[in-house]
Protein backbone atom coordinates (compact mmCIF):
# COMPACT_ATOMS: atom_id res chain seq x y z
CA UNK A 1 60.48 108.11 158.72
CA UNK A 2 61.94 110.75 156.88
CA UNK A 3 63.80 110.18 153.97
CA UNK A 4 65.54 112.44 151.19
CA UNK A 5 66.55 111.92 147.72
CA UNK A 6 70.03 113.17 147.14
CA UNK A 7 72.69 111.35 144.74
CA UNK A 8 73.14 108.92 143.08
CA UNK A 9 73.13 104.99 144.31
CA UNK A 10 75.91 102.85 144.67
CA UNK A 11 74.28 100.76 141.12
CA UNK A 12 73.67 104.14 139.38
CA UNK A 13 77.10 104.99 139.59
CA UNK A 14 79.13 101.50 138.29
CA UNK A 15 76.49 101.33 135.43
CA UNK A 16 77.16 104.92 134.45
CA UNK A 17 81.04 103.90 134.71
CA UNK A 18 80.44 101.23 132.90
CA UNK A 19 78.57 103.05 129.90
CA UNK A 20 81.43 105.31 130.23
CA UNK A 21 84.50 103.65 130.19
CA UNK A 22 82.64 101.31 127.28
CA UNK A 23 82.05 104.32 125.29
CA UNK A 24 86.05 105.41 125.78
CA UNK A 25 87.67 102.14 124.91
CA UNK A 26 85.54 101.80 121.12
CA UNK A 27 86.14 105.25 120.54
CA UNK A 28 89.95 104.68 121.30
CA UNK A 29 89.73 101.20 119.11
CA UNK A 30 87.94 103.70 116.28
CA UNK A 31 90.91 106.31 116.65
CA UNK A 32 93.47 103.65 116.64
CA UNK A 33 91.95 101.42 113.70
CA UNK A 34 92.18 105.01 111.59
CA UNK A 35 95.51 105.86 112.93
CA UNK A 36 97.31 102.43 111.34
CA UNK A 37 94.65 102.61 108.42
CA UNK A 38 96.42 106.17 107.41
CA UNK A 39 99.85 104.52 108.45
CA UNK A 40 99.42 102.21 105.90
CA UNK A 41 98.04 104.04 103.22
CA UNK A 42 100.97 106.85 103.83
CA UNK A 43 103.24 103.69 103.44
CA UNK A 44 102.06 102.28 100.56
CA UNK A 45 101.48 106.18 98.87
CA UNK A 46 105.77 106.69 99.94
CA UNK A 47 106.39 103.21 98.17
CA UNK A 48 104.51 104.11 94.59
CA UNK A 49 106.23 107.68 94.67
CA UNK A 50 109.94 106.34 94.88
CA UNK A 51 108.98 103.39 92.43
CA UNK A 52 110.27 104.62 89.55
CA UNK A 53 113.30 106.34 90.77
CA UNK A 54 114.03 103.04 92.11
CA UNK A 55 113.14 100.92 88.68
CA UNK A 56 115.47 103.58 87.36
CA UNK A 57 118.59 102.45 89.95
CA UNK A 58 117.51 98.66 89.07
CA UNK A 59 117.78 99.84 85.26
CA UNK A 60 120.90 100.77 85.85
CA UNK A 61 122.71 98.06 87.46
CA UNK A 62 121.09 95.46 85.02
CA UNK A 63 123.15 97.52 82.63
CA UNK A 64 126.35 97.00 83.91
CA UNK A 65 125.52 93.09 84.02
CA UNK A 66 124.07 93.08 88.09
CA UNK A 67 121.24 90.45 87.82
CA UNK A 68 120.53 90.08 91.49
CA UNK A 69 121.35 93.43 94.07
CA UNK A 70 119.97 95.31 96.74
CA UNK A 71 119.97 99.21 97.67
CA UNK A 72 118.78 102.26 99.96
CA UNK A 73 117.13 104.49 98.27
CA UNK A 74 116.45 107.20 101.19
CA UNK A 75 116.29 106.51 105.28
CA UNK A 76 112.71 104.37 105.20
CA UNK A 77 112.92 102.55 101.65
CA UNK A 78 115.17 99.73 100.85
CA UNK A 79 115.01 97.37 97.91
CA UNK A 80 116.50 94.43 96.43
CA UNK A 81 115.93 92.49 92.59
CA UNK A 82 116.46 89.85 91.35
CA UNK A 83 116.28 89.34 87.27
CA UNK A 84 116.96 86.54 84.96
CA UNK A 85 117.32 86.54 81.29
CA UNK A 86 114.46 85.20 79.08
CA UNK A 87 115.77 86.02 75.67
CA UNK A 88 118.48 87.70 73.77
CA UNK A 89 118.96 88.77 70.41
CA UNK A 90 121.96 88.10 68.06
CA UNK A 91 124.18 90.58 67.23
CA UNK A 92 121.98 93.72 66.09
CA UNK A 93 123.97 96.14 62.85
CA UNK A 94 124.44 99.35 64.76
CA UNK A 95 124.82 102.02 61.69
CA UNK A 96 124.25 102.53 57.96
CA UNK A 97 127.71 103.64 56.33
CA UNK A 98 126.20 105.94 53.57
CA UNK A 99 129.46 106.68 52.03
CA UNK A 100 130.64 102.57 51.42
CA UNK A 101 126.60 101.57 51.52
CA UNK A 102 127.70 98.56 54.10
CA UNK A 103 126.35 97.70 57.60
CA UNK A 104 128.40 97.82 60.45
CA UNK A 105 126.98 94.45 62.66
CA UNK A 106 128.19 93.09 65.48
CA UNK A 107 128.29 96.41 68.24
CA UNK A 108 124.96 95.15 70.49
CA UNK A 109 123.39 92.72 72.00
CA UNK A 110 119.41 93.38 73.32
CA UNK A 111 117.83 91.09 76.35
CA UNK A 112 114.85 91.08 77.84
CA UNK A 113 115.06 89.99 81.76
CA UNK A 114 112.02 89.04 83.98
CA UNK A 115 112.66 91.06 87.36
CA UNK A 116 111.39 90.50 90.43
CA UNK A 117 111.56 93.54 92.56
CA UNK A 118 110.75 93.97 96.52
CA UNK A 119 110.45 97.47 97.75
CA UNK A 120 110.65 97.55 101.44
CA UNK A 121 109.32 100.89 103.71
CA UNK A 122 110.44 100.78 107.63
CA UNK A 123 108.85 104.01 109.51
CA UNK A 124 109.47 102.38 113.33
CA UNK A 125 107.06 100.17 114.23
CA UNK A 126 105.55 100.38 110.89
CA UNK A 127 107.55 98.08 108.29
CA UNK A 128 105.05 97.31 104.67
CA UNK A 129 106.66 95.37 101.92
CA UNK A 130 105.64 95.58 97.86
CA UNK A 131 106.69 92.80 95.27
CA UNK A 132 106.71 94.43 91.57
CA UNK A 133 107.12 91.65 88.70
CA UNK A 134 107.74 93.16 85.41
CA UNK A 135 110.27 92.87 81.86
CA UNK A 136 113.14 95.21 82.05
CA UNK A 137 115.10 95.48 78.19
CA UNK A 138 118.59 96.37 78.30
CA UNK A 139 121.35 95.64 75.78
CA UNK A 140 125.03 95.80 75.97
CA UNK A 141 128.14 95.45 73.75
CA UNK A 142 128.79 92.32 71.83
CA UNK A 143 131.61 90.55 71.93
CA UNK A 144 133.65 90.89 68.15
């Protein structure tokens, strides 16, 4: 009986397809892990670099008396706050009159407010949310 050697067998082939196709799908799980790894990191990296342009908008609505608001700050980053007062001072002199020597009192008022701020980055799919706790000091005019 004659008999030649040519190609592979039926079993060489599925395990070889089977190393294969293994070898494909963790290298795609290794390319997608890294993909949402730099997703994330990109969103987090967007979210610290508009945080203080976005204290600064929350700065100035506690000035005009907003304790609790919400904004856009570009396409992908929304925010909202949410502050309450801890302490206030009394009525604080607000200039020397060299000229009479007498204190003018009774212009300001300084309080300190806990805020609770929530910074919120949508890119699609990809949607990461910070929470920021920190004292914000603002004052405003008494009342006379």
């Amino acid at each position: 009986m004659y008999r030649t050697d040519r190609g592979f067998t039926l079993v060489e082939v599925v395990v070889a397809a089977v190393i294969t196709f293994s070898a494909i799908s963790i290298g795609h799980l290794a390319v997608r892990s890294a993909v949402r790894a730099v997703e994330k990191v990109t969103a987090y990296m967007v979210m610290a670099d508009v945080l203080p342009s976005v204290m600064e908008q929350v700065k100035i609505q506690l000035f005009e008396n907003k304790l609790k608001g919400s904004g856009r700050y570009n396409q992908k980053i929304t925010y909202s706050y949410d502050a309450t007062q801890v302490k206030s001072s009394g009525n604080i002199m607000d200039l020397f009159d060299g000229a009479t020597g007498s204190y003018d009192f009774g212009f300001y008022m300084v309080f300190l407010l806990k805020t609770h701020l929530l910074v919120r980055y949508e890119n699609g799919q990809n949607v990461k949310t910070a929470e920021y706790f920190y004292d914000e000091l603002t004052w405003k005019p008494a009342l006379q």
